[in-house]
Protein backbone atom coordinates (compact mmCIF):
# COMPACT_ATOMS: atom_id res chain seq x y z
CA UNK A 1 25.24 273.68 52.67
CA UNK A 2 23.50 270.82 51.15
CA UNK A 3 22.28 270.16 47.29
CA UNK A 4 19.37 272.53 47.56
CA UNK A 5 20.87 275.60 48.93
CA UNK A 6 24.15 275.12 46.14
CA UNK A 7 20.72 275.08 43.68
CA UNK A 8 19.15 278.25 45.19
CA UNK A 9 22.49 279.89 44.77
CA UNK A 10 23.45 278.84 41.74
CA UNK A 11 19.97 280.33 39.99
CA UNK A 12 20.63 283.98 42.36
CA UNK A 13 20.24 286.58 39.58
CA UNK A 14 23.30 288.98 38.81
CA UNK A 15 25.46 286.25 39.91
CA UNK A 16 27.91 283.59 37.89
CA UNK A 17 30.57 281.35 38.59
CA UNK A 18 33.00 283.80 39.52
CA UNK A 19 31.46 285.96 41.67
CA UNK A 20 29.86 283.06 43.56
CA UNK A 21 33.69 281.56 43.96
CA UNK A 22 34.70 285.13 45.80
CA UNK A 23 32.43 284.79 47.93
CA UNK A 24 31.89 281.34 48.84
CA UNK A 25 36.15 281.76 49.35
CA UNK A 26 34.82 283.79 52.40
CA UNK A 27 33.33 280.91 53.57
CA UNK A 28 29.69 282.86 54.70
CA UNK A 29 27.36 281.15 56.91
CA UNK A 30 24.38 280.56 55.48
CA UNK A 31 21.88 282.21 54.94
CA UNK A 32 22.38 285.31 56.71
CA UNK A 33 26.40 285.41 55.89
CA UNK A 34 25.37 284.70 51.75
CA UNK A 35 22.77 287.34 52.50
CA UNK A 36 25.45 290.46 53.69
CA UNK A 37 27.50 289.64 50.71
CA UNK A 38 25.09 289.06 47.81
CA UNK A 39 24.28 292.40 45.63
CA UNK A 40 20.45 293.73 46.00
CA UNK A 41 18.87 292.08 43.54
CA UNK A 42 20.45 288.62 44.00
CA UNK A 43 19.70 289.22 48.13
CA UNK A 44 16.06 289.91 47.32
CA UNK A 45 15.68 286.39 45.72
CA UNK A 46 17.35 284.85 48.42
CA UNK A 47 14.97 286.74 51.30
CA UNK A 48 11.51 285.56 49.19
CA UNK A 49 13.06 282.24 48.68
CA UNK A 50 13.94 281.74 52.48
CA UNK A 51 10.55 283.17 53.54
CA UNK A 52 8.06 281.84 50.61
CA UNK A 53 9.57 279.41 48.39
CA UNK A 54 6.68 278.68 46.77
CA UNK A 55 6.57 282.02 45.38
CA UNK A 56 10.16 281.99 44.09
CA UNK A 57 11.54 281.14 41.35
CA UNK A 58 14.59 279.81 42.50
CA UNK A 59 12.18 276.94 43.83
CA UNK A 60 11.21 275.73 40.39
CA UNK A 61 14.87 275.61 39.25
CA UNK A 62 14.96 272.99 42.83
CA UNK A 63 12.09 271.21 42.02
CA UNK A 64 12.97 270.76 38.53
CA UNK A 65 16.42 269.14 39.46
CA UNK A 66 14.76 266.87 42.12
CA UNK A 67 12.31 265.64 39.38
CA UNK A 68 15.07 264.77 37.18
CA UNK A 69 17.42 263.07 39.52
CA UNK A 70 14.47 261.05 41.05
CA UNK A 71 14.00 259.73 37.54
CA UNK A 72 16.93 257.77 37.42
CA UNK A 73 19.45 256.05 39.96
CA UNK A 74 22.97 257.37 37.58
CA UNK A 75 22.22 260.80 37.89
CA UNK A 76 23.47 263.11 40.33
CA UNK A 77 23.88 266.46 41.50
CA UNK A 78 27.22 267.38 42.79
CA UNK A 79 28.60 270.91 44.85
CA UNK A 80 31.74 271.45 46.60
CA UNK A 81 30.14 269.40 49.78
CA UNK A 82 29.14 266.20 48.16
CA UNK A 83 31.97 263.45 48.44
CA UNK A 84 32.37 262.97 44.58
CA UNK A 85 32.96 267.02 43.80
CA UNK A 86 36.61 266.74 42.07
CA UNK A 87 38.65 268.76 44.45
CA UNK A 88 40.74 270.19 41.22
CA UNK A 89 38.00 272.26 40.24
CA UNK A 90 38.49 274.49 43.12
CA UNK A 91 41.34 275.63 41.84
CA UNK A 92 40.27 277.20 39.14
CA UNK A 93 39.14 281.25 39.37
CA UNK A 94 35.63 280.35 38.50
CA UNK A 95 34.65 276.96 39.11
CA UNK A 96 30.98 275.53 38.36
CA UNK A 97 28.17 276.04 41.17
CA UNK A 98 27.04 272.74 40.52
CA UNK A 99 27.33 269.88 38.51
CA UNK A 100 24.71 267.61 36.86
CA UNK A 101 25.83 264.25 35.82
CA UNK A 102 24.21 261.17 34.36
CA UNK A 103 26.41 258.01 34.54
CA UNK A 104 29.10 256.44 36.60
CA UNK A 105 30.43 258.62 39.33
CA UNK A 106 33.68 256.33 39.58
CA UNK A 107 34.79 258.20 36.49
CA UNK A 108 35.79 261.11 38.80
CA UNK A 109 37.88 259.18 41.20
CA UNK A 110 41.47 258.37 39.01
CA UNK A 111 43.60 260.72 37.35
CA UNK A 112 42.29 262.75 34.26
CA UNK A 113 43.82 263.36 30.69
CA UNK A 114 42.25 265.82 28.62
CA UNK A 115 42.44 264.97 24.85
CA UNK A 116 41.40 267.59 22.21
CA UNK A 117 41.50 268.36 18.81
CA UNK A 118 40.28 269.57 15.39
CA UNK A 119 36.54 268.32 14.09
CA UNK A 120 37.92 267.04 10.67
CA UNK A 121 40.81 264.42 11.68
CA UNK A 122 43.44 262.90 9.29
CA UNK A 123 43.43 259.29 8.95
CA UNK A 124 46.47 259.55 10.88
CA UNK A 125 45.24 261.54 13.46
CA UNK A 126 42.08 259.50 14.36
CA UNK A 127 44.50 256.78 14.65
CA UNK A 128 46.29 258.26 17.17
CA UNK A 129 43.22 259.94 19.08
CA UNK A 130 42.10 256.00 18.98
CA UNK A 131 46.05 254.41 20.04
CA UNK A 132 46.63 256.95 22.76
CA UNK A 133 43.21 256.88 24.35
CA UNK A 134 43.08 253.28 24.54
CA UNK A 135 46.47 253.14 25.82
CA UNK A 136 46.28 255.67 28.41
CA UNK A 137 43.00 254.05 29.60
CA UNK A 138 44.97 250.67 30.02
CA UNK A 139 47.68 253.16 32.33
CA UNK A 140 44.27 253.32 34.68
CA UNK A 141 43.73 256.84 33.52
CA UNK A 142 40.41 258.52 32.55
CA UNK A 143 39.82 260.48 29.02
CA UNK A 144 38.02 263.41 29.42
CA UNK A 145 36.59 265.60 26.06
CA UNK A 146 33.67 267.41 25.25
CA UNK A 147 32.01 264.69 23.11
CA UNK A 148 32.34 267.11 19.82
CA UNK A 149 32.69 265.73 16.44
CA UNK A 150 36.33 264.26 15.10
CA UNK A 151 39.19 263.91 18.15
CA UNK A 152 36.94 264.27 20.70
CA UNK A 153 34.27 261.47 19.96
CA UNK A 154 37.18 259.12 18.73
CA UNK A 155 39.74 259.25 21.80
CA UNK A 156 36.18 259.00 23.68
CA UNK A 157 34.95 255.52 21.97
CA UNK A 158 38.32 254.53 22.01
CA UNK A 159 38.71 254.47 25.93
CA UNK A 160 34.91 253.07 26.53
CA UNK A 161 35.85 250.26 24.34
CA UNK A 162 38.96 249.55 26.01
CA UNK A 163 37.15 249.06 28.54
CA UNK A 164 38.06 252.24 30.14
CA UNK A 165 37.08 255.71 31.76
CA UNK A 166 35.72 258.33 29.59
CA UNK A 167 34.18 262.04 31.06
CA UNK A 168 32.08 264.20 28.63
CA UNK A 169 31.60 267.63 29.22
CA UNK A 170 28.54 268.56 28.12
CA UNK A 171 28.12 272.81 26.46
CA UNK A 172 23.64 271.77 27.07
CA UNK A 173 21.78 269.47 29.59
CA UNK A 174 23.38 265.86 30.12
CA UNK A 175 20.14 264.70 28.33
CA UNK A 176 20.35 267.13 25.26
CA UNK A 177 22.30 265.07 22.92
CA UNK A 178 24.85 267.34 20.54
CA UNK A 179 26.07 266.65 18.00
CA UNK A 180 22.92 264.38 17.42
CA UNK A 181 25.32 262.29 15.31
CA UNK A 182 27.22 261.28 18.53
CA UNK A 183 23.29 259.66 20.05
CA UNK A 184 25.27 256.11 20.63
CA UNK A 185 28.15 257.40 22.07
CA UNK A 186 25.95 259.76 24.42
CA UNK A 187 24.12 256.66 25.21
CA UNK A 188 27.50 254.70 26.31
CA UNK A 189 28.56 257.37 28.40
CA UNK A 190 25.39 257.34 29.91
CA UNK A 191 25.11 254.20 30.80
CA UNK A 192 28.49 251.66 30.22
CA UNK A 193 30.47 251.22 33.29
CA UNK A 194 33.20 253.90 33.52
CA UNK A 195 30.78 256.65 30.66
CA UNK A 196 30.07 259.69 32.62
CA UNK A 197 28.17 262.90 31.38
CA UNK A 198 28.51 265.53 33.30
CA UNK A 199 27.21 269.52 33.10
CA UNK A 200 26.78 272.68 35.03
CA UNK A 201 23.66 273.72 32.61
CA UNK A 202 20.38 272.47 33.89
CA UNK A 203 18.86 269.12 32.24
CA UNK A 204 16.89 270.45 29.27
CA UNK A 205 19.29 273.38 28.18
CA UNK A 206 19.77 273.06 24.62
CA UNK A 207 23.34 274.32 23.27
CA UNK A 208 24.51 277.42 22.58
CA UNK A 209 27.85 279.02 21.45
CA UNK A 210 28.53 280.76 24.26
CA UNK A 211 28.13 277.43 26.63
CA UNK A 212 31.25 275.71 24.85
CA UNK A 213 34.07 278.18 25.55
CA UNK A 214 32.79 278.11 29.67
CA UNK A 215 32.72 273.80 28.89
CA UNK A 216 36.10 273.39 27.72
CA UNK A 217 37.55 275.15 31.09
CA UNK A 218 36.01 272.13 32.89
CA UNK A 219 37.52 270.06 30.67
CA UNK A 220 40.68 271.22 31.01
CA UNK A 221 40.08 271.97 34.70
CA UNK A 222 39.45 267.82 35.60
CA UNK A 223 42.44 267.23 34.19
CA UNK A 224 46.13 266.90 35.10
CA UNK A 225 47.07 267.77 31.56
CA UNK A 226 45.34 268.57 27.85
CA UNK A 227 46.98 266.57 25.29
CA UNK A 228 46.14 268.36 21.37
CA UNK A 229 46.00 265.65 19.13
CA UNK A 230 45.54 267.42 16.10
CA UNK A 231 44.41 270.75 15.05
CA UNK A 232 44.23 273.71 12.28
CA UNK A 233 46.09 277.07 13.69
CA UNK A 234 42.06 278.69 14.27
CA UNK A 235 41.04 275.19 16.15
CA UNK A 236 38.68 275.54 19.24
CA UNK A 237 41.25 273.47 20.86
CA UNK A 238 43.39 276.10 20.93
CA UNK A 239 41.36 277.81 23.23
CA UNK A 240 41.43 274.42 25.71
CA UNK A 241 45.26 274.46 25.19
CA UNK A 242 45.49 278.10 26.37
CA UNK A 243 43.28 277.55 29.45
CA UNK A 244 44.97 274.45 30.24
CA UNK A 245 48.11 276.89 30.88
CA UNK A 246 46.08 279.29 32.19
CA UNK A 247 45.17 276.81 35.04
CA UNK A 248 48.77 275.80 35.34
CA UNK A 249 48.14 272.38 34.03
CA UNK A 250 50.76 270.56 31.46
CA UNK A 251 50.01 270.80 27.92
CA UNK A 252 50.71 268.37 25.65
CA UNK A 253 51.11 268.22 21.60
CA UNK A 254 51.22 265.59 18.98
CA UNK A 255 53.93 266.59 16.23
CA UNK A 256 52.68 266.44 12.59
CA UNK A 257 53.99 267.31 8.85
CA UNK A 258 54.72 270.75 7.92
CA UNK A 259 52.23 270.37 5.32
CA UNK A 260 49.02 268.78 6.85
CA UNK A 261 46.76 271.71 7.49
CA UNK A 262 45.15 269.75 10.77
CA UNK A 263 48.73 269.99 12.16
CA UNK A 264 49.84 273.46 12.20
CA UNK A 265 47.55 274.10 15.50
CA UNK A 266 50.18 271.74 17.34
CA UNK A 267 53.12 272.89 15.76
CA UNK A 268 52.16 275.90 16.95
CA UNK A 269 52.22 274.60 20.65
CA UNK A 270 54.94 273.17 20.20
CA UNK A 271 57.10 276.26 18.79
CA UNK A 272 55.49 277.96 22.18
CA UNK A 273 56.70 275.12 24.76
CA UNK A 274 54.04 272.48 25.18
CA UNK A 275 55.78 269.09 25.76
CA UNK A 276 56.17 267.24 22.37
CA UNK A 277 54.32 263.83 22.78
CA UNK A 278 56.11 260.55 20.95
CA UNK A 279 53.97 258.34 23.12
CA UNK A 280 52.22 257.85 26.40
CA UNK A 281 55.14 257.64 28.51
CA UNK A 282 56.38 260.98 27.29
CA UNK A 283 52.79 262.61 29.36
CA UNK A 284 53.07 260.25 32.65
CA UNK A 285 56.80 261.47 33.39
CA UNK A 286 55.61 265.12 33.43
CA UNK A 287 52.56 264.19 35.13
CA UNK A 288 54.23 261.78 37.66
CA UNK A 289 54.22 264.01 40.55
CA UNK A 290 50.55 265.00 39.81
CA UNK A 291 49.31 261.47 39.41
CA UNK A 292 50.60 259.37 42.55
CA UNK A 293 47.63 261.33 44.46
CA UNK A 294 45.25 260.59 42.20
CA UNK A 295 45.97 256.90 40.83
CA UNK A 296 43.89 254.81 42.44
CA UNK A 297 44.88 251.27 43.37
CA UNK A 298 44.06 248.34 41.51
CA UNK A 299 45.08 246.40 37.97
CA UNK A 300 44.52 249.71 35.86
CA UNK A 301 47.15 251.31 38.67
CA UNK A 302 49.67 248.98 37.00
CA UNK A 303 51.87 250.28 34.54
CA UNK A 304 53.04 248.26 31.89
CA UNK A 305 56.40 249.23 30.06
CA UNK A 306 54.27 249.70 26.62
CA UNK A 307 55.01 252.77 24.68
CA UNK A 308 53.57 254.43 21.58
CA UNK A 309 56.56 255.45 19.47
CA UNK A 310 54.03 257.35 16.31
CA UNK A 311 57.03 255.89 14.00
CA UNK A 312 55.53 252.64 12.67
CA UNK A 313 57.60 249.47 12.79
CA UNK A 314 56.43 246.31 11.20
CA UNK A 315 56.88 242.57 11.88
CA UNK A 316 56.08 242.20 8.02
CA UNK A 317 58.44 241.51 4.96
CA UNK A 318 59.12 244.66 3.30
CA UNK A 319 56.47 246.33 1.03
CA UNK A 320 57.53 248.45 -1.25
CA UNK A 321 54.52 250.41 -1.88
CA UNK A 322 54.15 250.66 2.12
CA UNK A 323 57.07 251.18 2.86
CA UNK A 324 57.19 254.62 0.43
CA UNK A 325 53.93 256.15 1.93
CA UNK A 326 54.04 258.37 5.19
CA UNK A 327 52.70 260.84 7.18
CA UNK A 328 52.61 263.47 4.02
CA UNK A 329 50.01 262.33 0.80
CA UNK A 330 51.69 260.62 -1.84
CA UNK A 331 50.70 260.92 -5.56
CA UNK A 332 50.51 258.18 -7.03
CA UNK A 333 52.81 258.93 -9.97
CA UNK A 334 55.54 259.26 -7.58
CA UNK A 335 54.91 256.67 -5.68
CA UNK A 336 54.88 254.08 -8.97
CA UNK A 337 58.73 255.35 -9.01
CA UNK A 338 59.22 255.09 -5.41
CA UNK A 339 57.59 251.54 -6.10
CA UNK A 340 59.52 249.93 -8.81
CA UNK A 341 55.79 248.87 -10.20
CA UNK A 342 53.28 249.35 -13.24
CA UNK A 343 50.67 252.06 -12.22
CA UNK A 344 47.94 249.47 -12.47
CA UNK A 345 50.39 247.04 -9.78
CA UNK A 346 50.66 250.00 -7.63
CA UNK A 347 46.77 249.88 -7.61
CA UNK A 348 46.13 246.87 -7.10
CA UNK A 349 48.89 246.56 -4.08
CA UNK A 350 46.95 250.05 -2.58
CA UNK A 351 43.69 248.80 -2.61
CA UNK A 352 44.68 245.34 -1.08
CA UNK A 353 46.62 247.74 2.31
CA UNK A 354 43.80 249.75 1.92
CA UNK A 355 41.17 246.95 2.60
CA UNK A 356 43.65 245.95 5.33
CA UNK A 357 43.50 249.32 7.14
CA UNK A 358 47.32 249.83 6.76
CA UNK A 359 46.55 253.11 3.91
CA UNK A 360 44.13 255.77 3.10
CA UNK A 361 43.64 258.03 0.18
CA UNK A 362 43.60 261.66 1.25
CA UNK A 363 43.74 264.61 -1.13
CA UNK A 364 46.99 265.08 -2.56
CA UNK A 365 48.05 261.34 -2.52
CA UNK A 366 48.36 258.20 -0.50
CA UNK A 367 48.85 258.12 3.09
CA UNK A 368 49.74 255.16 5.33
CA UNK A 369 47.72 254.66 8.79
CA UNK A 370 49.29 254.67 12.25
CA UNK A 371 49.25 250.87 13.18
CA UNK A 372 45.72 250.45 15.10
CA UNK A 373 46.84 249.50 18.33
């Protein structure tokens, strides 16, 4: 079957991903094989189609693609017969139809990490959406996300600026830019090599609720393993970490403090088995016998003995005021004790580490950054 007949039977009424997997499992010749196993009204569509497309309506949906795709050289349509279709997909119960993409197809081709996580990150966790993305990246592994706000978007810039692989999943057409905050980072992955946007809505489809819970099982689905950087015990990711099982992919969880609310979601995971990340190394030894398939050859195949430890050690003298803060907010009363200084030296040394990048005020206190690697 080529790209038009995947279109025709993606748009086949009283259909869906699932039912279309069952029966293309059967492998049916087409037509007349689709044809004995479609139900009535889906058949009917199909028989006007075959015999007058240009009554049909399943010939607009074809022409509309072929517009779109003739419109630009980085866009492409892909279905389990085109060369680039990522063969983990078919794994999964319900896999897309098709796939619109916009961007660089070589995205697909190396192993995938999913990374995940709450809309609002800590200081703390943005740093390490930003450290583990870029290092992973450097591993000559691809980040994929669903381009949301907070984790997503960050371990996302993080890899393109590496100069690495980043996949966005898209819940709306691969031109329908949401969150319209995230316009130059949907540009990037449009465009920079490595950026890829990819869908299985239709270009134009604007998002919708229902679209992001069917998105995040292709994100998952690409992927070798879902790594939760952060997130609240209700978090969306949640529902990426559960499919990721559900696919019988490894799942993967940063630890946090018992009393940052954006880190109860993964201290959840971990009280239910996910692997407890430290840093990188601790996701390519569970994913070693995965990733040898997939790793393709090259300088970004080479990996370096670099490692992430999330406890910070500096090359610095000691700093008192530093060396007091952690994970957990600090108030500043306590940590002028801690300190050994006057409140107004303990304000004056925060706001110099704080122009530095090194600390962050967060409700509740003082809070010193991961070290932005």
């Amino acid at each position: 079957m080529d790209a038009k007949e995947w279109l025709v039977v993606n748009e086949l009424p009283g259909m869906g991903a699932l039912r279309t997997a069952a029966l293309a499992a059967k492998q049916p010749q087409w037509p007349h094989g689709w044809l004995a196993g479609l139900p009535s009204n889906a058949a009917s569509a199909l028989r006007l189609w075959l015999a007058q497309p240009e009554r049909s309506p399943l010939q607009q949906a074809v022409d509309h693609t072929f517009a779109w795709l003739e419109a630009s050289p980085n866009r492409h349509l892909l279905h389990r017969n085109h060369p680039a279709w990522p063969e983990l997909l078919d794994q999964l119960p319900d896999p897309p139809v098709v796939l619109w993409t916009q961007g660089d197809l070589s995205a697909l081709d190396g192993p995938k990490l999913a990374m995940v996580g709450t809309r609002r990150p800590t200081a703390e966790g943005s740093g390490n959406a930003q450290a583990f993305a870029r290092e992973l990246v450097n591993r000559g592994w691809c980040i994929v996300s669903g381009m949301a706000l907070g984790v997503d978007g960050v371990a996302q810039r993080a890899a393109l600026a590496a100069g690495g692989q980043s996949i966005a999943v898209l819940g709306c057409g691969v031109d329908v830019i949401y969150p319209p905050r995230h316009r130059d980072l949907h540009e990037q992955l449009s465009s920079v090599p490595g950026g890829l946007l990819l869908s299985e809505h239709p270009p134009g489809t604007v998002a919708r609720p229902a679209f992001f819970p069917r998105r995040n099982r292709i994100v998952t689905g690409l992927s070798l393993g879902t790594l939760v950087v952060e997130a609240t015990e209700k978090s969306g990711s949640l529902v990426s970490a559960r499919l990721a099982l559900e696919q019988d992919r490894e799942l993967f969880a940063l630890p946090g403090s018992l009393h940052n609310v954006q880190a109860r979601g993964c201290l959840q995971l971990l009280r239910s088995g996910a692997t407890l990340v430290r840093h990188v190394d601790d996701i390519l030894e569970e994913l070693q016998h995965w990733a040898e398939r997939y790793m393709p050859t090259g300088p970004r195949a080479i990996a370096d003995n670099t490692s992430l430890d999330l406890p910070i050690e500096d090359d610095e003298p000691k700093d008192n005021v530093l060396s007091a803060l952690g994970a957990t907010p600090t108030p500043i009363d306590i940590l002028v004790q801690s300190a050994g200084l006057t409140v107004s030296e303990c304000q004056q040394r925060l706001l110099m580490l704080e122009l530095d990048g090194k600390v962050a005020q967060q409700a509740g206190g003082w809070v010193r950054l991961t070290r932005p690697w």
